[in-house]
N, C-alpha and C. Protein backbone atom coordinates (compact mmCIF):
# COMPACT_ATOMS: atom_id res chain seq x y z
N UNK A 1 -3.42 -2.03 6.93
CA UNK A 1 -3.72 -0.74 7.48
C UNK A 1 -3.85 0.25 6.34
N UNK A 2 -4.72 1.14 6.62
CA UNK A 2 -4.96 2.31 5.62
C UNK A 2 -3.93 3.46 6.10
N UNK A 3 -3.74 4.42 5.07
CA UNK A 3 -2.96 5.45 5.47
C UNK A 3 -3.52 6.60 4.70
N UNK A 4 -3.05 8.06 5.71
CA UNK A 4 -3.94 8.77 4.63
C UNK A 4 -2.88 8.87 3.19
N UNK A 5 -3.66 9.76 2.53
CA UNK A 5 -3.57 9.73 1.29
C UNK A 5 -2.10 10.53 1.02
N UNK A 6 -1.02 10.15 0.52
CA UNK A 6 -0.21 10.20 0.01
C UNK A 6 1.22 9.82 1.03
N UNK A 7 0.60 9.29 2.18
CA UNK A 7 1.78 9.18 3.33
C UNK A 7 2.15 7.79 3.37
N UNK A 8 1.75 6.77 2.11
CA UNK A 8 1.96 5.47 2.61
C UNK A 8 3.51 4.82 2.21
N UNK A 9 4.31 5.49 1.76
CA UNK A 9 5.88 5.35 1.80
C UNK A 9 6.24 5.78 2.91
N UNK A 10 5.84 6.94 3.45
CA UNK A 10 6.44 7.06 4.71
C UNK A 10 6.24 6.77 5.73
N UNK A 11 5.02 5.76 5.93
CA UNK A 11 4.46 4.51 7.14
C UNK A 11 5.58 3.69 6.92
N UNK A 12 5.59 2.96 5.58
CA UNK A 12 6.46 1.92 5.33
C UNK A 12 7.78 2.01 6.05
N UNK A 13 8.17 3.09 5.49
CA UNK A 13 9.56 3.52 5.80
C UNK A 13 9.72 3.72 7.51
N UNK A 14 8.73 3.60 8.19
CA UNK A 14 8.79 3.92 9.76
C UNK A 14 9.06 2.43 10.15
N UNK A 15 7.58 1.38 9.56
CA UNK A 15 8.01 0.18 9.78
C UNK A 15 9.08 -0.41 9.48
N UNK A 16 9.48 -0.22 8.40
CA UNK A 16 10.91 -0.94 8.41
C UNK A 16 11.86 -0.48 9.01
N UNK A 17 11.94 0.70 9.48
CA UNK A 17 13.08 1.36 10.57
C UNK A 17 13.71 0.23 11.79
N UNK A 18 12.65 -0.46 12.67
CA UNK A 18 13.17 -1.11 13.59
C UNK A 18 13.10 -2.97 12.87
N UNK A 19 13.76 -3.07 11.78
CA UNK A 19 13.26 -4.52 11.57
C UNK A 19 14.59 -5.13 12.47
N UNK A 20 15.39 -4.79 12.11
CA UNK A 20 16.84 -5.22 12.84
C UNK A 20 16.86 -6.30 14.07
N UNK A 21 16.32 -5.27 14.92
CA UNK A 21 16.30 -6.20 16.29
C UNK A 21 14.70 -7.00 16.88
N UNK A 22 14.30 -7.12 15.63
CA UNK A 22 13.02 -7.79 16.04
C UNK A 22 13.24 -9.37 16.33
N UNK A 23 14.10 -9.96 15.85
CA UNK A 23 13.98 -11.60 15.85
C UNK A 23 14.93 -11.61 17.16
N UNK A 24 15.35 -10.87 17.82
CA UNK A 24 16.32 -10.99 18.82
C UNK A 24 14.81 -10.75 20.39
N UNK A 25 13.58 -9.96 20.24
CA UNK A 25 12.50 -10.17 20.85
C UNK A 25 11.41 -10.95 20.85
N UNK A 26 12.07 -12.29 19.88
CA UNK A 26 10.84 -13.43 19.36
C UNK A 26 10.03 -12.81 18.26
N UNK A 27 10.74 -12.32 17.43
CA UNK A 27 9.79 -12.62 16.09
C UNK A 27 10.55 -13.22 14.98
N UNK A 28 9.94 -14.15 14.26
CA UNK A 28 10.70 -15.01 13.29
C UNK A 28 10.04 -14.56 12.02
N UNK A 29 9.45 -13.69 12.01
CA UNK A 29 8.37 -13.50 10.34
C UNK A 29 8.47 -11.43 10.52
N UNK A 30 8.54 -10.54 9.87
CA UNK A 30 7.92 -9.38 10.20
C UNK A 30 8.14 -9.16 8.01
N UNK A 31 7.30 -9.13 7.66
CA UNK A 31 6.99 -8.95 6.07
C UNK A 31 5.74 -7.39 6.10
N UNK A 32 6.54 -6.18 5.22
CA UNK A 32 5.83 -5.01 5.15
C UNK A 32 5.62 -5.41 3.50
N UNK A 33 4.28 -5.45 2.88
CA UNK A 33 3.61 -5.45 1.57
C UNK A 33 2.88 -4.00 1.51
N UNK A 34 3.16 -3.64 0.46
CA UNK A 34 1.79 -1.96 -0.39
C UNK A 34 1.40 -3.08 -1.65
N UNK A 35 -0.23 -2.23 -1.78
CA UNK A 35 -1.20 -2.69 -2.74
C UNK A 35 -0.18 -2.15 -3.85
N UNK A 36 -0.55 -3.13 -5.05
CA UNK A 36 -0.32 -2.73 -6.62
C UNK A 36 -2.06 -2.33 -7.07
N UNK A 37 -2.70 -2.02 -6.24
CA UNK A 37 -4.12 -1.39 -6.77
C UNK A 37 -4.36 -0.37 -5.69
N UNK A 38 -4.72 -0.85 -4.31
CA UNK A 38 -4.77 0.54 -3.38
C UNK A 38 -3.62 1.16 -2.85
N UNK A 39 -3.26 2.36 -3.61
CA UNK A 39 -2.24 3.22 -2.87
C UNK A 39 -1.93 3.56 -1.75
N UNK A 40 -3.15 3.53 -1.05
CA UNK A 40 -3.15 3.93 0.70
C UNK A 40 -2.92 2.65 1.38
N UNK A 41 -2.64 1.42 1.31
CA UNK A 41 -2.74 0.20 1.49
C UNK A 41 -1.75 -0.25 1.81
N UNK A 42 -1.47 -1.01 3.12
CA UNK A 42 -0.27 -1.63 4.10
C UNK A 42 -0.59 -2.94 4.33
N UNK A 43 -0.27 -3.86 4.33
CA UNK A 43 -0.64 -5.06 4.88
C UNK A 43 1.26 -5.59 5.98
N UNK A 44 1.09 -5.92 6.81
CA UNK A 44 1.97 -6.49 7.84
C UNK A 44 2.27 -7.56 8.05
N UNK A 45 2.74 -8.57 7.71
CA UNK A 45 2.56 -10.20 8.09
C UNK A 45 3.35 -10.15 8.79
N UNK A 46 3.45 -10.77 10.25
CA UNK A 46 4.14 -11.01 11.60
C UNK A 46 3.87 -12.49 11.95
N UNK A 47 5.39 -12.78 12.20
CA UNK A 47 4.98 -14.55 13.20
C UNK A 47 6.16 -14.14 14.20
N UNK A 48 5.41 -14.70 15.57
CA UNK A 48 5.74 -13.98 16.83
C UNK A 48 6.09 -15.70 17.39
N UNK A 49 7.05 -16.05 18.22
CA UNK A 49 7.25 -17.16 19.00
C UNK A 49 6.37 -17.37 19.87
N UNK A 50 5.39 -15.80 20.36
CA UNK A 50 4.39 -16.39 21.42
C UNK A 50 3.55 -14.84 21.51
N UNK A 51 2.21 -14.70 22.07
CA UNK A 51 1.98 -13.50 21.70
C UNK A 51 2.28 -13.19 23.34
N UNK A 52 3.13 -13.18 23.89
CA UNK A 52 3.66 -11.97 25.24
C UNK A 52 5.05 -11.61 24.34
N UNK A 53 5.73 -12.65 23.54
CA UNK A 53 6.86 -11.71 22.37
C UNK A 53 6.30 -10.76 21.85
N UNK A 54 5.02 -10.49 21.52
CA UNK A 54 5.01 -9.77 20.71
C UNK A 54 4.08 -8.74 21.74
N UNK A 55 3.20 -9.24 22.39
CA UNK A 55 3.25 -7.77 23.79
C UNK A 55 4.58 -7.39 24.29
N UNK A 56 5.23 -7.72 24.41
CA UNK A 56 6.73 -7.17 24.77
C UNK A 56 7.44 -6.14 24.04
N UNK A 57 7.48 -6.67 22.70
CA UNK A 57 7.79 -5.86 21.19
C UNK A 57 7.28 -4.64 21.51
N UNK A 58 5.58 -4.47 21.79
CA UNK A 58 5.13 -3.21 21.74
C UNK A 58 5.24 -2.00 22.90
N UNK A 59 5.84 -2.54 23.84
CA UNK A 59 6.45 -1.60 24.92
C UNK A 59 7.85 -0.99 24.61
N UNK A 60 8.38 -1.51 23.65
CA UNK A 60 9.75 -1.26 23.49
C UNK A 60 9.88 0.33 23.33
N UNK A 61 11.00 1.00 23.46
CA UNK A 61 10.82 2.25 23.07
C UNK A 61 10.69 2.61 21.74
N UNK A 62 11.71 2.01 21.35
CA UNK A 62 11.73 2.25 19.54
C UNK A 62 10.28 2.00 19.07
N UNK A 63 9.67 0.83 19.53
CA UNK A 63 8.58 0.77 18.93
C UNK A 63 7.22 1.43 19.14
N UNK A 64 7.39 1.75 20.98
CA UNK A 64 6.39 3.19 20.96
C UNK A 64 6.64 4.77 20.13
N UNK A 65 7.90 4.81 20.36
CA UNK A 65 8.07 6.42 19.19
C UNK A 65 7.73 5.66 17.62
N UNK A 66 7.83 4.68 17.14
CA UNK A 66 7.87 4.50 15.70
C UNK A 66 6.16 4.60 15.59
N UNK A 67 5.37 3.88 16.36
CA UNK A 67 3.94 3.95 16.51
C UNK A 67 3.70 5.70 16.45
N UNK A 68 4.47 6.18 17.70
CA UNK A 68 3.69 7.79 17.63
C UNK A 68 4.05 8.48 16.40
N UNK A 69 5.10 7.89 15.71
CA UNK A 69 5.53 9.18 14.72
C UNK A 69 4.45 8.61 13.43
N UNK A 70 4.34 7.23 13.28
CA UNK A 70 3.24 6.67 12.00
C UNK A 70 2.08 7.19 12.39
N UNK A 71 0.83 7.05 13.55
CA UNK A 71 0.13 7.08 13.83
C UNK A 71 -0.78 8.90 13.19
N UNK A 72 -0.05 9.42 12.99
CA UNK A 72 -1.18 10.85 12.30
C UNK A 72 -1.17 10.44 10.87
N UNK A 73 -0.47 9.98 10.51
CA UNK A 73 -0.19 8.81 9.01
C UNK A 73 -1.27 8.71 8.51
N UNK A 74 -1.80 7.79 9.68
CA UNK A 74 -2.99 6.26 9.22
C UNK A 74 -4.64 7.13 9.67
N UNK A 75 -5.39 6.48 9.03
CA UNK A 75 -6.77 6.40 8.84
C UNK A 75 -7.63 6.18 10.25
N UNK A 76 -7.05 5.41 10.69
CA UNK A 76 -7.31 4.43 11.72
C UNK A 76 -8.24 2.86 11.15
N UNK A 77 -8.11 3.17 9.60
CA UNK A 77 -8.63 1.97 9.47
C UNK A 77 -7.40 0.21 9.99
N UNK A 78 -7.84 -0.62 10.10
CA UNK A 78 -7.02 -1.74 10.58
C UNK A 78 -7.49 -2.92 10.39
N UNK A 79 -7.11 -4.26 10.04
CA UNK A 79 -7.74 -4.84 9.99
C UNK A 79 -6.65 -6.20 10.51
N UNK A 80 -6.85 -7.62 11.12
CA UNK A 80 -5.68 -8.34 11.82
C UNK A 80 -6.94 -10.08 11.89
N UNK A 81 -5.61 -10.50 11.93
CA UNK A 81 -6.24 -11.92 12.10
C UNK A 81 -4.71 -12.95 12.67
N UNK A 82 -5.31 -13.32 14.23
CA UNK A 82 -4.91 -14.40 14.64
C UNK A 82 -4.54 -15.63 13.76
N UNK A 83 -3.52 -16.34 13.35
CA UNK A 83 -3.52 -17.73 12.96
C UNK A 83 -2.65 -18.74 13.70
N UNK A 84 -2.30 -19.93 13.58
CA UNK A 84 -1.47 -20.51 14.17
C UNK A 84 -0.56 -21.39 12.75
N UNK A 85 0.22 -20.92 12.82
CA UNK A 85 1.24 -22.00 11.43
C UNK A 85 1.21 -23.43 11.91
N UNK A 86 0.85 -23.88 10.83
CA UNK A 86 0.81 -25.34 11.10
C UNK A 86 1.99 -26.03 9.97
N UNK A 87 2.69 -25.23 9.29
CA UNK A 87 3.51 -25.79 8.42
C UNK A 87 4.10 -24.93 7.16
N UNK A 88 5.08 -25.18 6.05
CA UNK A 88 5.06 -24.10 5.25
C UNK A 88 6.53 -24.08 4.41
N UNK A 89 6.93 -23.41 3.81
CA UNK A 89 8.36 -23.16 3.87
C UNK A 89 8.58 -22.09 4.46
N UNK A 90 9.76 -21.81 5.49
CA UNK A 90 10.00 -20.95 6.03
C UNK A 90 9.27 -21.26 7.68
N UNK A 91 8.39 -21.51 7.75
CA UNK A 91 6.86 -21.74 8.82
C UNK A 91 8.11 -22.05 10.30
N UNK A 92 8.13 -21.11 11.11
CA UNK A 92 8.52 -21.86 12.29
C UNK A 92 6.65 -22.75 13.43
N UNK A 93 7.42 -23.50 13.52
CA UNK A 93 6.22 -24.19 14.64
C UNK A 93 6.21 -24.75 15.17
């Protein structure tokens, strides 16, 4: 995800706010990365037990206020890709 320009510590810092109780709603992976070249630059890696865990996740309250308070943040640029783990260290599957 893009963010505007000088707010991308304080996206971060929103996402990591609720990491706590995420594996207790089926998520076994939630990894927040920033570019060492683009400053405005978020990348998210998520592994979800199933994707209604992770439609579920996004109704939560915490996680609708954490969305509204990031959301004037970001660009609206986004970018996401489906995979399925087939193996790994760490890899649940």
């Amino acid at each position: 995800m893009k963010t505007k320009p000088g707010h991308r510590d304080d996206v971060v810092s929103i996402l990591l706010s609720g990491v706590d109780g995420l594996r207790e709603h089926g998520c076994d992976l939630y990894v927040v990365s920033v570019s060492d070249t683009e400053p405005d630059t978020i990348w998210v890696f998520e592994s979800w037990r199933s994707k209604d865990a992770h439609a579920a996740s996004l109704q939560l309250p915490e996680t609708k206020e954490a969305i509204a308070k990031a959301m004037p943040m970001l660009t609206g640029e986004f970018s996401g890709q489906e995979t399925t783990i087939v193996g790994g260290l760490g890899a649940q599957h």
